[in-house]
PDB file of N, CA and C in Angstrom:
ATOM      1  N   UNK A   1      -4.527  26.905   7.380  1.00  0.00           N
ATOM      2  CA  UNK A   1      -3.147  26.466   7.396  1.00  0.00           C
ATOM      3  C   UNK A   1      -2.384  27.341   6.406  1.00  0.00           C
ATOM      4  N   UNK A   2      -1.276  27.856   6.829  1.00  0.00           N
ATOM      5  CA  UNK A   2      -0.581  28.870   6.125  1.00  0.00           C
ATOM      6  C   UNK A   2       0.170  27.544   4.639  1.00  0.00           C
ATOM      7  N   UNK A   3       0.663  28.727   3.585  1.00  0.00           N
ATOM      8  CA  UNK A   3       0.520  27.966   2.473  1.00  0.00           C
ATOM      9  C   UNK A   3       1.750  26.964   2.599  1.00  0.00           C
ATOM     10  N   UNK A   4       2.881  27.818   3.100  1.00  0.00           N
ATOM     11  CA  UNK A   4       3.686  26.560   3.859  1.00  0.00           C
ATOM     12  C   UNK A   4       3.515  25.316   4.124  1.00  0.00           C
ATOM     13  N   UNK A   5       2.906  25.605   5.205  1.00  0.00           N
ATOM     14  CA  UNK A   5       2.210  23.933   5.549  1.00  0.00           C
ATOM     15  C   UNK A   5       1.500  23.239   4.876  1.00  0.00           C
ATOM     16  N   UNK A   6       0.661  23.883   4.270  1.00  0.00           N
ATOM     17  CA  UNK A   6      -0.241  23.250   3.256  1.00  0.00           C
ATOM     18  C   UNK A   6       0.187  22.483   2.135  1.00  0.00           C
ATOM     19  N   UNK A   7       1.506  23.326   2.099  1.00  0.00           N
ATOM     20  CA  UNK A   7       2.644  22.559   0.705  1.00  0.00           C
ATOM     21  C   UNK A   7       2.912  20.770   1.552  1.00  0.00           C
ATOM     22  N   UNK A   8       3.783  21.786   2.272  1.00  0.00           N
ATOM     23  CA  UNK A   8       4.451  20.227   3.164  1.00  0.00           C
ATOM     24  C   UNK A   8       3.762  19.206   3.630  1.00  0.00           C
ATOM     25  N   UNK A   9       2.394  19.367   3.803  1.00  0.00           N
ATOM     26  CA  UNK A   9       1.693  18.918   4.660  1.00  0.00           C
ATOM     27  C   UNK A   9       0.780  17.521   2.607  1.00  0.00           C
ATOM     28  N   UNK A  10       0.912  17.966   1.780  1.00  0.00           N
ATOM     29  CA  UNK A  10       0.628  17.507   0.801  1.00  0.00           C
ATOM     30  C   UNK A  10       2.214  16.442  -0.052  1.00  0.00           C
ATOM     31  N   UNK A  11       3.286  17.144   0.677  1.00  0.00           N
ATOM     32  CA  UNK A  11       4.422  16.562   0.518  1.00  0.00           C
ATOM     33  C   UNK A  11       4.551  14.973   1.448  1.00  0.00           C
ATOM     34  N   UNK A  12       4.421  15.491   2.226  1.00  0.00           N
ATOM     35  CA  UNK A  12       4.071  14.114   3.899  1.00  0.00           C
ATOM     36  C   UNK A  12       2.949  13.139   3.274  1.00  0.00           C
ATOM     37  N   UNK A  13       1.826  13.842   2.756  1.00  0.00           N
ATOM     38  CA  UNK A  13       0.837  12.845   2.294  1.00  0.00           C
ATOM     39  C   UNK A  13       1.369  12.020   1.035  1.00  0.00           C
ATOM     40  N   UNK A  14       1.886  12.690  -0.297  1.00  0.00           N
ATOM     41  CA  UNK A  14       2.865  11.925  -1.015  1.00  0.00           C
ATOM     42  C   UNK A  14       3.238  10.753  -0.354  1.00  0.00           C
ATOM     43  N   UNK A  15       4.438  11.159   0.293  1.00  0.00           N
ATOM     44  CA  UNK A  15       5.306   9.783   1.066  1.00  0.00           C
ATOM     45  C   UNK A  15       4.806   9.303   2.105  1.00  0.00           C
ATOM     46  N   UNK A  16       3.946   9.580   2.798  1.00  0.00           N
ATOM     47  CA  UNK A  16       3.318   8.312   3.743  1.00  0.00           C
ATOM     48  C   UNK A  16       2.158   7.165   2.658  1.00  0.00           C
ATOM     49  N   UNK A  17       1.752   8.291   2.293  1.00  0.00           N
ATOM     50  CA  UNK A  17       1.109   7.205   1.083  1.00  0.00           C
ATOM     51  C   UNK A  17       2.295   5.741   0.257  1.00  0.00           C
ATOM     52  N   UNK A  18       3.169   6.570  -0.225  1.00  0.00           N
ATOM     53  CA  UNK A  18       4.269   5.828  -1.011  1.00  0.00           C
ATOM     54  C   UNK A  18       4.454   4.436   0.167  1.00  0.00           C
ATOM     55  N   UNK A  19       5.258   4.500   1.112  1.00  0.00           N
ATOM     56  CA  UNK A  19       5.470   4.115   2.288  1.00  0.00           C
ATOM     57  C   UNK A  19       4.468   2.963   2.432  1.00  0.00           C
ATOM     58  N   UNK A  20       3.122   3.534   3.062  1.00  0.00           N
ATOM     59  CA  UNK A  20       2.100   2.444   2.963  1.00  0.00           C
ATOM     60  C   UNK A  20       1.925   1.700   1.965  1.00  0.00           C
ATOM     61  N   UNK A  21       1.830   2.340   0.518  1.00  0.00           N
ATOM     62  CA  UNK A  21       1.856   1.390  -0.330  1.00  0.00           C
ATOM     63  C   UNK A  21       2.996  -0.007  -0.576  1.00  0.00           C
ATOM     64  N   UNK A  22       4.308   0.810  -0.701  1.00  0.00           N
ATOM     65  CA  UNK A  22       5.585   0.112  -1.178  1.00  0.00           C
ATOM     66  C   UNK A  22       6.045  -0.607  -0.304  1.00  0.00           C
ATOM     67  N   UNK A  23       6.156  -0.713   1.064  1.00  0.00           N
ATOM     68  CA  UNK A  23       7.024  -0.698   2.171  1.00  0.00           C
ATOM     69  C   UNK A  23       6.240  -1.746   3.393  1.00  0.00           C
ATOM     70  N   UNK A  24       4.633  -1.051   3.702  1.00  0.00           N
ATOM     71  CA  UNK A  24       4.108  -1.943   4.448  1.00  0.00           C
ATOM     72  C   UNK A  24       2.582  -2.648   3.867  1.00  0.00           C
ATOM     73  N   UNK A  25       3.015  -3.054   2.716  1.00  0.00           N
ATOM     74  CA  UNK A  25       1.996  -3.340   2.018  1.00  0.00           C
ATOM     75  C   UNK A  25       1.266  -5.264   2.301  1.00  0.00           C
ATOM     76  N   UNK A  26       2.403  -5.750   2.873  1.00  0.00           N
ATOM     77  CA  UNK A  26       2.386  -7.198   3.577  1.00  0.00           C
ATOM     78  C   UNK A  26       2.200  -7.239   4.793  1.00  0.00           C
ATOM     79  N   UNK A  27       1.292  -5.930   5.699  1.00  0.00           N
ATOM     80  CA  UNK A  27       1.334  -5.643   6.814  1.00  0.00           C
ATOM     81  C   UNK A  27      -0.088  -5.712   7.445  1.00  0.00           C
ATOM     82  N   UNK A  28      -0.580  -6.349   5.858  1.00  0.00           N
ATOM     83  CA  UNK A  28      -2.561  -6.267   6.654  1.00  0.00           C
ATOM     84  C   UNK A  28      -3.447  -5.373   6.323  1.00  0.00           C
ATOM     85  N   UNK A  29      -2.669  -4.246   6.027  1.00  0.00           N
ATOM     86  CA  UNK A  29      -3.433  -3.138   6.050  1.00  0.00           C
ATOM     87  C   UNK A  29      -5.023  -3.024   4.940  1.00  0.00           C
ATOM     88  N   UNK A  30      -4.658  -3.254   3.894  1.00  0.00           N
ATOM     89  CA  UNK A  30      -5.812  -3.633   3.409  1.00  0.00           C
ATOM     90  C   UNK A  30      -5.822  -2.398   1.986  1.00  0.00           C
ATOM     91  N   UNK A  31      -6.941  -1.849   1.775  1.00  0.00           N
ATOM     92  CA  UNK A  31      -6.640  -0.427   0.858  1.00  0.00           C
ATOM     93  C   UNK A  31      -6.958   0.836   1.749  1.00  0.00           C
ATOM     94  N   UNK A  32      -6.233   1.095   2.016  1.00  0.00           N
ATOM     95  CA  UNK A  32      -5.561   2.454   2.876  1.00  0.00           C
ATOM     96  C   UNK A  32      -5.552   3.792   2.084  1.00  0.00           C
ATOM     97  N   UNK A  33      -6.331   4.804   2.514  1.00  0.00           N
ATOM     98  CA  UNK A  33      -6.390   5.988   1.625  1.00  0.00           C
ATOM     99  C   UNK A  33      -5.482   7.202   2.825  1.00  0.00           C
ATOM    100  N   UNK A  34      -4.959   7.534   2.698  1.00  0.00           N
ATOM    101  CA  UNK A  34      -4.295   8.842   3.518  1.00  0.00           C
ATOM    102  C   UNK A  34      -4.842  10.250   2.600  1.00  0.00           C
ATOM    103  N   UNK A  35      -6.212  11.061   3.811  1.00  0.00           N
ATOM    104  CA  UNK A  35      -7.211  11.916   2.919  1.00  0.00           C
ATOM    105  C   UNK A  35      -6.182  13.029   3.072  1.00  0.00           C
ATOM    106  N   UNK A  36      -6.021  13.575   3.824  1.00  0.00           N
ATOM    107  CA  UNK A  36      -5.677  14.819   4.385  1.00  0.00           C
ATOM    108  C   UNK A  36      -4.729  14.907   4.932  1.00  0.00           C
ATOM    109  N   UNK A  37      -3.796  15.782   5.593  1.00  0.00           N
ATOM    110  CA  UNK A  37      -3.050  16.016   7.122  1.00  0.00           C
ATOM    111  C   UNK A  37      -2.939  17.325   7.992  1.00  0.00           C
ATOM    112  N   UNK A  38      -2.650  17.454   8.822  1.00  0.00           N
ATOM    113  CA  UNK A  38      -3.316  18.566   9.776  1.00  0.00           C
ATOM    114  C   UNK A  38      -1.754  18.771  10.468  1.00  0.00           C
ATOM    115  N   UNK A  39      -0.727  19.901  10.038  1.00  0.00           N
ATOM    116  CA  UNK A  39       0.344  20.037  11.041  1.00  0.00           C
ATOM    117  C   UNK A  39       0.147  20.963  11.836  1.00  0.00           C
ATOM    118  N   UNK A  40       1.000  20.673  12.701  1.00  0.00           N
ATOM    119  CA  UNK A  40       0.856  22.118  13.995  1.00  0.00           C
ATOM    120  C   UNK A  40       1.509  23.156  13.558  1.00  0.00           C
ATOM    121  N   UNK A  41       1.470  24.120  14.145  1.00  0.00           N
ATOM    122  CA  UNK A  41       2.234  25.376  13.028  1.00  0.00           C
ATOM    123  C   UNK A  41       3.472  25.058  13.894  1.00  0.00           C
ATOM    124  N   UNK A  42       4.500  24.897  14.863  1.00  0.00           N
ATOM    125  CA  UNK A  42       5.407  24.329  15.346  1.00  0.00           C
ATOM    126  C   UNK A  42       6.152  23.131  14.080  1.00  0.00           C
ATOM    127  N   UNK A  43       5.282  22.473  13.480  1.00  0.00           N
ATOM    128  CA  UNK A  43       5.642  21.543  13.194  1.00  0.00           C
ATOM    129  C   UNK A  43       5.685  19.991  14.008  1.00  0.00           C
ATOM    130  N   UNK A  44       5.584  20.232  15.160  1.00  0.00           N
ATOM    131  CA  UNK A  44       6.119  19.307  16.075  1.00  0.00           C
ATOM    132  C   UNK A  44       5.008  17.682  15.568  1.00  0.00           C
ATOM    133  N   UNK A  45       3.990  18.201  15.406  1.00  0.00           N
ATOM    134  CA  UNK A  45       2.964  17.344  15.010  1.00  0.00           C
ATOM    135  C   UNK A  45       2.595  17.390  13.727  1.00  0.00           C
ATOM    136  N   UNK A  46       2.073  16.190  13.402  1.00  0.00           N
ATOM    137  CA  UNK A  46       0.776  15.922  12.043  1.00  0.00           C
ATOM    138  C   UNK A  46      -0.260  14.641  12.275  1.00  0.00           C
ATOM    139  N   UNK A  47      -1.327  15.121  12.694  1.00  0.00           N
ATOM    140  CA  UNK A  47      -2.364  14.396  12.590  1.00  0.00           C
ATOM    141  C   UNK A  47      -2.615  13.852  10.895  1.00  0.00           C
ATOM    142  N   UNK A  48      -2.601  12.084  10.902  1.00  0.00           N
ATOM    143  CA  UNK A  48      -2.541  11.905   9.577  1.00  0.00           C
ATOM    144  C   UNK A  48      -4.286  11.657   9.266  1.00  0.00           C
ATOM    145  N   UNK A  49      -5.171  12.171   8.612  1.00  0.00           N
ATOM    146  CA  UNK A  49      -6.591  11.237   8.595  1.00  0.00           C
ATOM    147  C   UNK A  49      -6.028  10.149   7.149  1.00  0.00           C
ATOM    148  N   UNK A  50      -7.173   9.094   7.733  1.00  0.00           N
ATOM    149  CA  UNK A  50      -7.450   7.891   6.703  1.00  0.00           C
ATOM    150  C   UNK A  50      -8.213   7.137   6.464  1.00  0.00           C
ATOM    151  N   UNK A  51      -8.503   6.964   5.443  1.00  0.00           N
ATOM    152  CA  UNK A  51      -9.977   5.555   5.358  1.00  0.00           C
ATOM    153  C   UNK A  51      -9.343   4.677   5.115  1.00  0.00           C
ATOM    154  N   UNK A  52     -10.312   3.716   4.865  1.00  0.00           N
ATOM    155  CA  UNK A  52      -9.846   2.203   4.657  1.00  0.00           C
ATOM    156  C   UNK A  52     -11.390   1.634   4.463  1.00  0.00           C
ATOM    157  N   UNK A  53     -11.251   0.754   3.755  1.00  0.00           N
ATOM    158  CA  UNK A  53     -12.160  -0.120   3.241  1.00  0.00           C
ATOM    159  C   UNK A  53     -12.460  -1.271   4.479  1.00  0.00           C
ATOM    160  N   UNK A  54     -13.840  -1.220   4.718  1.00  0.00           N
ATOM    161  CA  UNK A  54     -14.341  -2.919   5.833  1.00  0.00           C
ATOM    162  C   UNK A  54     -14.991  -2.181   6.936  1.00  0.00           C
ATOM    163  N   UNK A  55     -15.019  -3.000   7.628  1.00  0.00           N
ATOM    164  CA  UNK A  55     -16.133  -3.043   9.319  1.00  0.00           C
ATOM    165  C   UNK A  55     -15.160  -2.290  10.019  1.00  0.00           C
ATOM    166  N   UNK A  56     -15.799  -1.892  11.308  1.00  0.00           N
ATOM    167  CA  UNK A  56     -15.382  -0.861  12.539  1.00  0.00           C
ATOM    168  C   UNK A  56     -14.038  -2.266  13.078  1.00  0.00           C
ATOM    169  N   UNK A  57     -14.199  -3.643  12.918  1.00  0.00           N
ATOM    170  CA  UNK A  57     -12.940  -4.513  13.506  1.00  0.00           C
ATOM    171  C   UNK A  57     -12.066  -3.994  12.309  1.00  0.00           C
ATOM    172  N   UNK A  58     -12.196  -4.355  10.930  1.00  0.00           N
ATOM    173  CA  UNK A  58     -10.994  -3.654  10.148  1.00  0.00           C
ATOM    174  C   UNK A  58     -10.684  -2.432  10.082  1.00  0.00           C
ATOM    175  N   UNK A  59     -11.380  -0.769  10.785  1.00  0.00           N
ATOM    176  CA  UNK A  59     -10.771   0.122  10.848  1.00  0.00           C
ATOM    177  C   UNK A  59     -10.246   0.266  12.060  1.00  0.00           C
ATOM    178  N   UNK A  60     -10.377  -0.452  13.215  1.00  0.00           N
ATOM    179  CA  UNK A  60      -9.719  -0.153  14.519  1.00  0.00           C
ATOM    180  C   UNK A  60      -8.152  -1.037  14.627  1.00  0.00           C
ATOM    181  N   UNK A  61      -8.252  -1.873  13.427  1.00  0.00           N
ATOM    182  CA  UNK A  61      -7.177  -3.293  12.765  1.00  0.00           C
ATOM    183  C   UNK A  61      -5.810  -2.413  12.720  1.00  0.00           C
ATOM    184  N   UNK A  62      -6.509  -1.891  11.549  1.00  0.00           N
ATOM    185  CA  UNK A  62      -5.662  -0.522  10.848  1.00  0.00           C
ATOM    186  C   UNK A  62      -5.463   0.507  11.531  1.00  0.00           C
ATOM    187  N   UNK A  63      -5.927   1.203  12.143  1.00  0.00           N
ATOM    188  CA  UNK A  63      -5.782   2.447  13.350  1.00  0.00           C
ATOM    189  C   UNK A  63      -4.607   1.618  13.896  1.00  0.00           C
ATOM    190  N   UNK A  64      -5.015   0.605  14.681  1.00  0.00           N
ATOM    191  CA  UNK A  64      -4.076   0.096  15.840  1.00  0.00           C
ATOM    192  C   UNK A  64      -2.255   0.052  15.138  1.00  0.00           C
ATOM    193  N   UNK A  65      -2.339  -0.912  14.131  1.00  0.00           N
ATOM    194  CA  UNK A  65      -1.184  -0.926  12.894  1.00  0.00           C
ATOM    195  C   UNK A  65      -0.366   0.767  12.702  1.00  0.00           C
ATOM    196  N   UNK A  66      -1.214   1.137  11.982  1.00  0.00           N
ATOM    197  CA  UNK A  66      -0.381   2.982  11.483  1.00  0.00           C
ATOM    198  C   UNK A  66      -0.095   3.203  12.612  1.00  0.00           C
ATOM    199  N   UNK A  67      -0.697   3.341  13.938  1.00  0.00           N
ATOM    200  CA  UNK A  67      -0.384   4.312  14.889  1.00  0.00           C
ATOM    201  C   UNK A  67       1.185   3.472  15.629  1.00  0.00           C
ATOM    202  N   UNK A  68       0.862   1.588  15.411  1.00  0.00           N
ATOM    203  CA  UNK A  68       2.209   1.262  16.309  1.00  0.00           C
ATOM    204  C   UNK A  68       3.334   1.676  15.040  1.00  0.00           C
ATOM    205  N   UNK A  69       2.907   2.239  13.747  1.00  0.00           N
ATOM    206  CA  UNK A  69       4.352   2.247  13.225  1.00  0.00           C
ATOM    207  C   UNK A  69       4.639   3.764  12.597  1.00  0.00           C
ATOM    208  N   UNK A  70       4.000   4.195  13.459  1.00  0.00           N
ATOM    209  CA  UNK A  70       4.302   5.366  13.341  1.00  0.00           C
ATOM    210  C   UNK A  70       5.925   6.444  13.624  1.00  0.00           C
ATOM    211  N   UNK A  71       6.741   5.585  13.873  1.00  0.00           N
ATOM    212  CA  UNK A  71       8.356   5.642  14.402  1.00  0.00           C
ATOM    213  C   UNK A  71       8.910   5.488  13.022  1.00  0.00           C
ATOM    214  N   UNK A  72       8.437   4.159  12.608  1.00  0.00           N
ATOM    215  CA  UNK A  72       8.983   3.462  11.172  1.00  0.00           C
ATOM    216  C   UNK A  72       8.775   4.145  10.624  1.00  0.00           C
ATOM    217  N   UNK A  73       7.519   4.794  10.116  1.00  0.00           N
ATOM    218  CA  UNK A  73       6.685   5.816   8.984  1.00  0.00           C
ATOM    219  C   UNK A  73       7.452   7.344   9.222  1.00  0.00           C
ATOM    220  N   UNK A  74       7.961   7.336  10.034  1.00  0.00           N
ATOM    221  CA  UNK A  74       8.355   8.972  10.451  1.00  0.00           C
ATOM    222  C   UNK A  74      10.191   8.653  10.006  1.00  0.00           C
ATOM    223  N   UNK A  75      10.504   7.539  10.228  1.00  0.00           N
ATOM    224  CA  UNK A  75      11.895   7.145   9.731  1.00  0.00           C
ATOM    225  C   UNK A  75      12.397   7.135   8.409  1.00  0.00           C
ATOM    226  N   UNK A  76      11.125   6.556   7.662  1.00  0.00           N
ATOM    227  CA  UNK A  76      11.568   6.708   6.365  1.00  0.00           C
ATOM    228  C   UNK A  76      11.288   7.690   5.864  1.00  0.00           C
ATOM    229  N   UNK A  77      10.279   8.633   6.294  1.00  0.00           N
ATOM    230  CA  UNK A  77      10.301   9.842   5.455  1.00  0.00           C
ATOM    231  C   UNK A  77      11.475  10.978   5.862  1.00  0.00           C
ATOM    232  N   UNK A  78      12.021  10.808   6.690  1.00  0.00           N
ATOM    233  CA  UNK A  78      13.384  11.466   7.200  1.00  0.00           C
ATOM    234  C   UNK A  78      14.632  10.853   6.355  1.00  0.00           C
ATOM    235  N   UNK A  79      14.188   9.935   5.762  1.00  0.00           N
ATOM    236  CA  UNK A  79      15.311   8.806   4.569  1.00  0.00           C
ATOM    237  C   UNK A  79      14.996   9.977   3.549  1.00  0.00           C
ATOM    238  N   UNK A  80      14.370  10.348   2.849  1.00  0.00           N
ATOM    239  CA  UNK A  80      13.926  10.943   1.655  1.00  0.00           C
ATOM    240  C   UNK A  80      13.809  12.285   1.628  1.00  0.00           C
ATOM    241  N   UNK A  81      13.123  13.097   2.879  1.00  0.00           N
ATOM    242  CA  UNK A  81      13.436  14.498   2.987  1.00  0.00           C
ATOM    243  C   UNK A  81      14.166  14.809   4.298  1.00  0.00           C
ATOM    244  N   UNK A  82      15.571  15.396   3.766  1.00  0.00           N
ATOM    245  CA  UNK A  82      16.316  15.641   4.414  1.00  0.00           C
ATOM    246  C   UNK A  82      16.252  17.372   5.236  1.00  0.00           C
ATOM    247  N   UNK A  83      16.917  17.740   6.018  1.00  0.00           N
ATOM    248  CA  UNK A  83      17.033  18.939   6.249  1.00  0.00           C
ATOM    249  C   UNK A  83      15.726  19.526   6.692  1.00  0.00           C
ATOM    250  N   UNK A  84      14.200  18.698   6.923  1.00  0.00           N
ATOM    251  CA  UNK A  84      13.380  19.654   7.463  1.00  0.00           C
ATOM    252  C   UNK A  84      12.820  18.956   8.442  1.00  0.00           C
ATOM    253  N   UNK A  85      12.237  19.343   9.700  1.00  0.00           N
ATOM    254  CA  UNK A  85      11.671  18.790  10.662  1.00  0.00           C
ATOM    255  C   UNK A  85      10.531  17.968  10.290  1.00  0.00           C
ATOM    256  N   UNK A  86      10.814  16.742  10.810  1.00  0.00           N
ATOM    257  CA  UNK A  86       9.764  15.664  10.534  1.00  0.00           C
ATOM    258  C   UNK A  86       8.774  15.281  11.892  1.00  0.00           C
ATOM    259  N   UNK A  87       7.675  15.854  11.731  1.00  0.00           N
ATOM    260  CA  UNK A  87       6.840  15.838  13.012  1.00  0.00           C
ATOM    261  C   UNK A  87       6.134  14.431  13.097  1.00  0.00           C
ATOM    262  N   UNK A  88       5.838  14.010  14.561  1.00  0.00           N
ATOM    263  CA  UNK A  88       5.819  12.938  14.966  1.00  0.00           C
ATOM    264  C   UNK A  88       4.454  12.959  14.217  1.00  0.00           C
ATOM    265  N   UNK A  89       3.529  11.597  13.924  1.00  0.00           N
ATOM    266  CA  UNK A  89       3.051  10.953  13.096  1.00  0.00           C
ATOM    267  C   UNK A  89       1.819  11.035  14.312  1.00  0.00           C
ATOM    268  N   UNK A  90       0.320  10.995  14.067  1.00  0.00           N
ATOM    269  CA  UNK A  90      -0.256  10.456  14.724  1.00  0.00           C
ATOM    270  C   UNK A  90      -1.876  10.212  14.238  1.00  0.00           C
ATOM    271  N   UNK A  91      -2.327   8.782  13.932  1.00  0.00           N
ATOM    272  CA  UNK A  91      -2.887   8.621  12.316  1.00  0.00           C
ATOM    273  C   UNK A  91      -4.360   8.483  13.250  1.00  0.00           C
ATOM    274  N   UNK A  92      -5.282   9.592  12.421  1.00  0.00           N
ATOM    275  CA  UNK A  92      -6.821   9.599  12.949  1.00  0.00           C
ATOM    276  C   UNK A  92      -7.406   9.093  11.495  1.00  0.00           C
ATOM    277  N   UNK A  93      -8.569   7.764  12.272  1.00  0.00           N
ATOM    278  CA  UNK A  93      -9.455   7.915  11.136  1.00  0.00           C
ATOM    279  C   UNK A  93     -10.028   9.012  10.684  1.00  0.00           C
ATOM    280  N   UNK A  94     -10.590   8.712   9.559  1.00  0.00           N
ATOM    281  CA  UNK A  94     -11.251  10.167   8.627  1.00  0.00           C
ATOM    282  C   UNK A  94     -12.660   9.658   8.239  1.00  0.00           C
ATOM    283  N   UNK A  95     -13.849  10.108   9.131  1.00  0.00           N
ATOM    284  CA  UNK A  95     -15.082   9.273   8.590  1.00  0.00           C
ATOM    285  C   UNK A  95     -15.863   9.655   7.620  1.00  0.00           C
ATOM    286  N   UNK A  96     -15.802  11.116   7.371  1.00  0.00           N
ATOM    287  CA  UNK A  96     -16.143  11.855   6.329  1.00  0.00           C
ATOM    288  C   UNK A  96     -16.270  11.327   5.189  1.00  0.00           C
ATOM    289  N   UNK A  97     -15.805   9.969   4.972  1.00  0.00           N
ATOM    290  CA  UNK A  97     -16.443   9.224   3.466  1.00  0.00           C
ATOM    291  C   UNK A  97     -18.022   8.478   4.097  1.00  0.00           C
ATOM    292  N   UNK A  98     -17.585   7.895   5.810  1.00  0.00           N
ATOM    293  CA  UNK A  98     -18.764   7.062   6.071  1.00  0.00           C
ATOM    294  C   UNK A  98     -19.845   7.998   6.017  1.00  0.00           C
ATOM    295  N   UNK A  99     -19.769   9.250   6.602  1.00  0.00           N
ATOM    296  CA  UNK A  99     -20.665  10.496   6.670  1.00  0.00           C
ATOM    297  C   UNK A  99     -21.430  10.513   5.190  1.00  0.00           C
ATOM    298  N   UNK A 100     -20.760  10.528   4.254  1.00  0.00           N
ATOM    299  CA  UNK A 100     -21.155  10.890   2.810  1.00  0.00           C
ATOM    300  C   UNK A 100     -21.836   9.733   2.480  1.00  0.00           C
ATOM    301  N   UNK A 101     -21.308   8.820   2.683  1.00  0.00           N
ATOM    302  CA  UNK A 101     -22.248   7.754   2.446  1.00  0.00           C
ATOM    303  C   UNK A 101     -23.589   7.588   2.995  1.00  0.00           C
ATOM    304  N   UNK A 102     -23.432   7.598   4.162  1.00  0.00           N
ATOM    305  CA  UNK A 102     -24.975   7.671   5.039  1.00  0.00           C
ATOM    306  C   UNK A 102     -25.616   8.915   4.451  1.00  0.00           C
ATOM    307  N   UNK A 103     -25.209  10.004   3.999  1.00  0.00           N
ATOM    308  CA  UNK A 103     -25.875  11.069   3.571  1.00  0.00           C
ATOM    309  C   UNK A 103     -26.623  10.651   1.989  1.00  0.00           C
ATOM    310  N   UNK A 104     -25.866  10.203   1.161  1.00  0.00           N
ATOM    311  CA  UNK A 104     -26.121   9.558   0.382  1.00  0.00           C
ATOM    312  C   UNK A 104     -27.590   8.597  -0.165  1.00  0.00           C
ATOM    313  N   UNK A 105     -27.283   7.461   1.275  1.00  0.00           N
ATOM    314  CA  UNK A 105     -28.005   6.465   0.956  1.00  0.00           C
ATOM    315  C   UNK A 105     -29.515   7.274   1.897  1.00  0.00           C
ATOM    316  N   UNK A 106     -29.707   8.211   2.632  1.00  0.00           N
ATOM    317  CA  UNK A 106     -30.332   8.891   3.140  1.00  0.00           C
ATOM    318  C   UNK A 106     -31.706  10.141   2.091  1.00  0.00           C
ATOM    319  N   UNK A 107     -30.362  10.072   1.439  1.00  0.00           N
ATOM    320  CA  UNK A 107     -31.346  11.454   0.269  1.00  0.00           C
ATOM    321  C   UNK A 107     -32.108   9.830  -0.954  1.00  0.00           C
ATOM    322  N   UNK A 108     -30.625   8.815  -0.806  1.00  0.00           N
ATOM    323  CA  UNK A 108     -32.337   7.600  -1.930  1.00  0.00           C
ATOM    324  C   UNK A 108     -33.146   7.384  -1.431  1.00  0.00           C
ATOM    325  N   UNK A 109     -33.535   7.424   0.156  1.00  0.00           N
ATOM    326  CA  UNK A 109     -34.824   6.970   0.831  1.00  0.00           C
ATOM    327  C   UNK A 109     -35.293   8.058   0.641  1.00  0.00           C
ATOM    328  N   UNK A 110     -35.249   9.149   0.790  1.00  0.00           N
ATOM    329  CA  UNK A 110     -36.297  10.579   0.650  1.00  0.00           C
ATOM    330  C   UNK A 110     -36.566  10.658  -0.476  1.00  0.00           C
ATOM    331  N   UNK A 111     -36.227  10.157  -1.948  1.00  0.00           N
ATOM    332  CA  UNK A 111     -36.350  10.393  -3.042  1.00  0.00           C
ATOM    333  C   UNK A 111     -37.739   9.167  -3.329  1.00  0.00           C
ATOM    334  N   UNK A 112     -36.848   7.875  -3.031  1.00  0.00           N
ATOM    335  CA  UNK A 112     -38.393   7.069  -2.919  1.00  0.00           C
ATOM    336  C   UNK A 112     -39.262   6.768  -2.002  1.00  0.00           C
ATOM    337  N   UNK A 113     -39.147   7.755  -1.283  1.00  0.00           N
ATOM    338  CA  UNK A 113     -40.292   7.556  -0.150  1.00  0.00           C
ATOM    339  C   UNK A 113     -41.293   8.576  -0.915  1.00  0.00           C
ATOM    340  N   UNK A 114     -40.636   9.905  -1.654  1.00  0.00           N
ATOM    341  CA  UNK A 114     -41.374  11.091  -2.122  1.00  0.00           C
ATOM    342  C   UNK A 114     -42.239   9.945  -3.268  1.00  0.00           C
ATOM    343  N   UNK A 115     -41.434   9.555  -3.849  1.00  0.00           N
ATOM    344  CA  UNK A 115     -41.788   8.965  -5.377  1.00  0.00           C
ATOM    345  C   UNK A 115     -43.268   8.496  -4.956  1.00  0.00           C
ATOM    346  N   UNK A 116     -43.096   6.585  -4.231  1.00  0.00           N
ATOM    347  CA  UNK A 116     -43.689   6.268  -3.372  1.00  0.00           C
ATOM    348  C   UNK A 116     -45.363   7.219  -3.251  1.00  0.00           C
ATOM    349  N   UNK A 117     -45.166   8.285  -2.297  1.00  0.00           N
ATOM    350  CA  UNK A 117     -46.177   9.172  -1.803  1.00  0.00           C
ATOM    351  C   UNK A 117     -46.835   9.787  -3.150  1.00  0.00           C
ATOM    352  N   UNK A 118     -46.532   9.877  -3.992  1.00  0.00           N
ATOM    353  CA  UNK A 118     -47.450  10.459  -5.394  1.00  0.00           C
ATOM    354  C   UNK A 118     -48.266   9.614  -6.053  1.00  0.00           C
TER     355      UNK A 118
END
């Protein structure tokens, strides 16, 4: 991602974060992390990734939520930064923490399975 985007694209994460926190924080959501974002070089788009804390029913809870307010979320950040194209919103989980985790709890079984075997 050119450094451009990379700026803006850390600017968007700022205020969608803010947003989720301040704004739709009575909305269910739960603790909501916004990891990353991915724009199109157009701009036209930004894939948002995110975790969230709970079971596959509380991340599909939350998926379902960000993605219906994704109009709202794209509204207010057009409240705050003015003058630059605000690309439509479209929020992917980010499993790459569940990944790390299973990797994780994966290398303690190889450690005491080794232990274990001596």
């Amino acid at each position: 991602m050119p450094i451009r985007l990379d700026r803006y694209g850390s600017v968007l994460r700022k205020e969608i974060s803010d947003i989720l926190f301040k704004k739709m924080q009575d909305q269910g959501l739960g603790l909501v992390s916004v990891t990353h974002i991915k724009i199109s070089k157009d701009v036209s788009q930004a894939s948002v990734y995110f975790s969230v804390l709970g079971g596959d029913q509380e991340k599909a809870k939350v998926y379902r939520k960000l993605n219906d307010a994704a109009k709202f979320i794209k509204g207010e950040i057009s409240r705050v930064i003015r003058n630059v194209t605000i690309p439509d919103l479209i929020f992917v989980y980010d499993d790459s923490l569940d990944r790390g985790v299973r990797m994780s709890q994966r290398i303690d079984e190889i450690i005491r399975e080794d232990s274990s075997n001596r």
